[in-house]
Protein backbone atom coordinates (compact mmCIF):
# COMPACT_ATOMS: atom_id res chain seq x y z
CA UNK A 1 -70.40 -24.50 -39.84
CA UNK A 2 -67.54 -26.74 -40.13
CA UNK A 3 -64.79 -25.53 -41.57
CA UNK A 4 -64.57 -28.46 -44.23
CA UNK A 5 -67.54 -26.80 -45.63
CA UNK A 6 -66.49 -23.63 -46.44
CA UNK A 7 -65.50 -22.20 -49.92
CA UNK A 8 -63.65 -19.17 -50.98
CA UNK A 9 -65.44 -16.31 -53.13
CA UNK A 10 -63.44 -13.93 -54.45
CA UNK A 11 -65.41 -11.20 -56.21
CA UNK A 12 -65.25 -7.37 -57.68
CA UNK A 13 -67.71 -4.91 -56.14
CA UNK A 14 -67.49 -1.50 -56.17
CA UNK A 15 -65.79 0.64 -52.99
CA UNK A 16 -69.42 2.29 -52.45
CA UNK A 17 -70.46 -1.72 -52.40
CA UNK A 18 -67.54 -2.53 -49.88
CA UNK A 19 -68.40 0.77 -47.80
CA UNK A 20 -72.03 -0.30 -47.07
CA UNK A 21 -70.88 -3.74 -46.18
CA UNK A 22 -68.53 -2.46 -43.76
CA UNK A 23 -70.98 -0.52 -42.25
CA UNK A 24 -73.43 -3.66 -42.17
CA UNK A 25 -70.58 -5.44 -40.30
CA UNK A 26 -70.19 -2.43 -38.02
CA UNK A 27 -74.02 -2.88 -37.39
CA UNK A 28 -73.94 -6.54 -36.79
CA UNK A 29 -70.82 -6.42 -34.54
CA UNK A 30 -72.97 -3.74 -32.38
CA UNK A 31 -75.99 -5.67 -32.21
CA UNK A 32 -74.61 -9.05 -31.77
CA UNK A 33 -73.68 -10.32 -28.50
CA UNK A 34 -71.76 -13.79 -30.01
CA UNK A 35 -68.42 -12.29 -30.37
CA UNK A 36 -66.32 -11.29 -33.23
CA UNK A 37 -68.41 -10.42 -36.50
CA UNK A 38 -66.54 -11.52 -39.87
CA UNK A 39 -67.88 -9.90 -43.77
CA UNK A 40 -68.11 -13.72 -44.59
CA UNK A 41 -70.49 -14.53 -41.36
CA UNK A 42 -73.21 -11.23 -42.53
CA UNK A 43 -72.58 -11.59 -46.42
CA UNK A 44 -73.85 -15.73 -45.36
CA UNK A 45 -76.65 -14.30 -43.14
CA UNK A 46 -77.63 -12.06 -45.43
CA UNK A 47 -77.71 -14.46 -48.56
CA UNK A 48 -79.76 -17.01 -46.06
CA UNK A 49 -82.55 -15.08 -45.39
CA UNK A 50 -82.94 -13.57 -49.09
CA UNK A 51 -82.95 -17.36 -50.04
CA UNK A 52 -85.94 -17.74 -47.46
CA UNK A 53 -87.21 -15.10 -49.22
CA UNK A 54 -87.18 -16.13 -52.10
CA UNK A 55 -88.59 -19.65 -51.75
CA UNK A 56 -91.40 -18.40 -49.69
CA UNK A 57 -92.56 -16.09 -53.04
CA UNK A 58 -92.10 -18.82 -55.24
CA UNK A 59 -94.87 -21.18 -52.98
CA UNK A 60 -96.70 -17.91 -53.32
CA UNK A 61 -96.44 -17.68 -56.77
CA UNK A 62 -97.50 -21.04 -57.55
């Protein structure tokens, strides 16, 4: 993604919240083999595919 595109999000969660997304990272960085793993790159990956999701329940709910 180009770097133009990128916004900032700055949000509250709780530590149990930033402890499991840690972890995630941890995951990703382990089963990844594209380098360097950033909470930004899984919290995007992670928000992509619920959004695929999502729009494939909504054709199926129509």
């Amino acid at each position: 993604m180009n770097e133009t595109q990128r916004i900032q999000l700055n949000v509250r969660v709780t530590r149990e919240t930033s402890d499991k997304l840690d972890e995630i990272v941890e995951y990703y960085q382990e089963h990844t083999k594209i380098g360097r793993i950033y909470k930004g790159d899984v919290l995007s990956d992670i928000i992509e595919k619920s959004y695929e999701i999502m729009l494939k329940q909504k054709r199926l709910n129509r």
